[in-house]
Protein backbone atom coordinates (compact mmCIF):
# COMPACT_ATOMS: atom_id res chain seq x y z
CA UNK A 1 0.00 0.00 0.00
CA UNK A 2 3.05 2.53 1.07
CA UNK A 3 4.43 1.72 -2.51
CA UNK A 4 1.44 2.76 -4.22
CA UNK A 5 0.87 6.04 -1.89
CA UNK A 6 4.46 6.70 -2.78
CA UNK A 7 3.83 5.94 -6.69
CA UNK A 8 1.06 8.58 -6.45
CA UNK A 9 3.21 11.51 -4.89
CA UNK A 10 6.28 10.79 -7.23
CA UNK A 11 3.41 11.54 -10.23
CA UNK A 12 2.07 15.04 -8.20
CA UNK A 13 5.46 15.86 -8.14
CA UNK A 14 6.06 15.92 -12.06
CA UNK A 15 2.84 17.67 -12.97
CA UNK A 16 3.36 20.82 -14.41
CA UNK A 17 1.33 23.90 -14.97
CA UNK A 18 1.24 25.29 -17.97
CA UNK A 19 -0.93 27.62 -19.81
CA UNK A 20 -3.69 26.31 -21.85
CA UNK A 21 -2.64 28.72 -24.59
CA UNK A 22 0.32 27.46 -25.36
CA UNK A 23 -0.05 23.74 -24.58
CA UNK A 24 -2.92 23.70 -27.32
CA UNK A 25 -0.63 25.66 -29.97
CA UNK A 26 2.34 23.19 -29.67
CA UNK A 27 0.12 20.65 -29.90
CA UNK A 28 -1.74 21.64 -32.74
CA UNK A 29 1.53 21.85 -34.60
CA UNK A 30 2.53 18.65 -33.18
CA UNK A 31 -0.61 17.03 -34.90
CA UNK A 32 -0.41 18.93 -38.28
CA UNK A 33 3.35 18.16 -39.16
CA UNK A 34 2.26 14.64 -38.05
CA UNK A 35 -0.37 14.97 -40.60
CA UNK A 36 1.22 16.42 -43.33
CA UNK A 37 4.23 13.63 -43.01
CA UNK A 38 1.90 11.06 -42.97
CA UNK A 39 -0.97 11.58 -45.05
CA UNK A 40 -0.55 14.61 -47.55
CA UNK A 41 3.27 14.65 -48.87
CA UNK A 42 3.89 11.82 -51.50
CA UNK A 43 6.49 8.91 -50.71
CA UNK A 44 9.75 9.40 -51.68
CA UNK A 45 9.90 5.65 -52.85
CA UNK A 46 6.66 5.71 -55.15
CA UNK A 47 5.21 9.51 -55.30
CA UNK A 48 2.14 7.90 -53.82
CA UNK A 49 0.27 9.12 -50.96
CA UNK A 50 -0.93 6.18 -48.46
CA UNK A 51 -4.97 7.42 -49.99
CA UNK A 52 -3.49 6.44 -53.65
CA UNK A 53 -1.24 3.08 -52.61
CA UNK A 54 -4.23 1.96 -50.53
CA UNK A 55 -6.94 2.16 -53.20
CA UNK A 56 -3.83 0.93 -55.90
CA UNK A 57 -3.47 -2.00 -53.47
CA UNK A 58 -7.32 -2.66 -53.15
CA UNK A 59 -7.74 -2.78 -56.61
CA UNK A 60 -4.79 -5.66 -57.13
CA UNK A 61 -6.44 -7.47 -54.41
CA UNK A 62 -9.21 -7.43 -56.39
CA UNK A 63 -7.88 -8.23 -59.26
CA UNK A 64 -8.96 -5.30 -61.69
CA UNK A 65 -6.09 -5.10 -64.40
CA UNK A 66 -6.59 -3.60 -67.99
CA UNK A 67 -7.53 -6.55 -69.27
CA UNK A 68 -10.88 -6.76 -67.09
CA UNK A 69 -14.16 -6.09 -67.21
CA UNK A 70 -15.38 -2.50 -65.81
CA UNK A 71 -16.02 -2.56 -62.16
CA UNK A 72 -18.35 0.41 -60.60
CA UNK A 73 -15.84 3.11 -58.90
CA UNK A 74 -18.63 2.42 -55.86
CA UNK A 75 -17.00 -1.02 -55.23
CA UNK A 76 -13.35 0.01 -55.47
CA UNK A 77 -14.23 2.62 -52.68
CA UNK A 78 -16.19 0.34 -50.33
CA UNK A 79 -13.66 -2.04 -50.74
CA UNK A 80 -10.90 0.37 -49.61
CA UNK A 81 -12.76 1.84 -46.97
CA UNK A 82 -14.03 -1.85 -45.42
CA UNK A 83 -9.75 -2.64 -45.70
CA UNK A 84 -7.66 -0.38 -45.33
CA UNK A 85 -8.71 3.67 -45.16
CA UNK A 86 -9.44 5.22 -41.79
CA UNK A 87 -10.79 8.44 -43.26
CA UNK A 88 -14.24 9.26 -45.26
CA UNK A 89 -15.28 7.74 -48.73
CA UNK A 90 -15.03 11.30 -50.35
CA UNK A 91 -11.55 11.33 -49.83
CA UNK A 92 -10.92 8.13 -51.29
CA UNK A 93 -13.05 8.76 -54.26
CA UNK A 94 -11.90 12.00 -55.11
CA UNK A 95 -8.21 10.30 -55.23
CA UNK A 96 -9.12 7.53 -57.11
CA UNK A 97 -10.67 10.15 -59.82
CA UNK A 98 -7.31 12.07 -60.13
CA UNK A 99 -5.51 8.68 -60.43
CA UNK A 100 -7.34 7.88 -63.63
CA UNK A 101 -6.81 11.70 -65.03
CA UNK A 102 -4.29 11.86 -67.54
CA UNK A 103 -3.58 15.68 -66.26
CA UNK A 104 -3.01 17.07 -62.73
C-alpha cells in the first residue's frame, strides 16, 4: 500500500502547470506536421500518398487489371474503406478520380 501512496506523490510531483494557450498551440503543430508527413506529402519511394497506394493495393487485391471487365468506382471505394482507409469515402473517391486523369 506505502508503494502505491508513494507511486502517487512521485506523479504530483512531475505535474506541471502550464498555460492552456500554449499547450494547445504546440500541440496543434505537433498534430499537423504529423499529418502532413503522414498523409498529404507523397512517398519518396513511389510519389504515392498512403490514400493512392491503398486504393492501388485494393484494386490488385481485387484483381482489376486492364484486361478486365469494368467494375463500378462504388465497389473500389467500399472495398478500400471496409480494408484499409481510416478516413471518409469522399476522400478516397476524389483520389481515385485524379488517379485515372491523364492531367493534374
Amino acid at each position: 500500500m506505502d508503494e502505491i501512496r508513494e507511486e502517487q506523490q512521485n506523479f504530483r510531483d512531475k505535474i506541471m502547470n502550464v498555460e492552456i494557450e500554449k499547450e494547445v498551440k504546440r500541440s496543434f503543430i505537433e498534430y499537423a506536421m504529423s499529418v502532413i508527413i503522414d498523409r498529404a506529402l507523397p512517398d519518396v519511394r513511389d510519389g504515392l500518398k498512403p490514400v493512392h497506394r491503398r486504393i492501388l493495393f485494393a484494386m490488385h487485391e481485387d484483381g482489376l487489371t486492364y484486361n478486365k471487365p469494368f467494375r463500378k468506382s462504388a465497389t473500389t471505394v467500399g472495398n478500400v474503406l471496409g480494408h484499409f482507409h481510416p478516413h471518409g469515402d469522399a476522400a478516397v473517391y476524389d483520389a481515385m478520380v485524379r488517379l485515372a486523369q491523364p492531367f493534374s
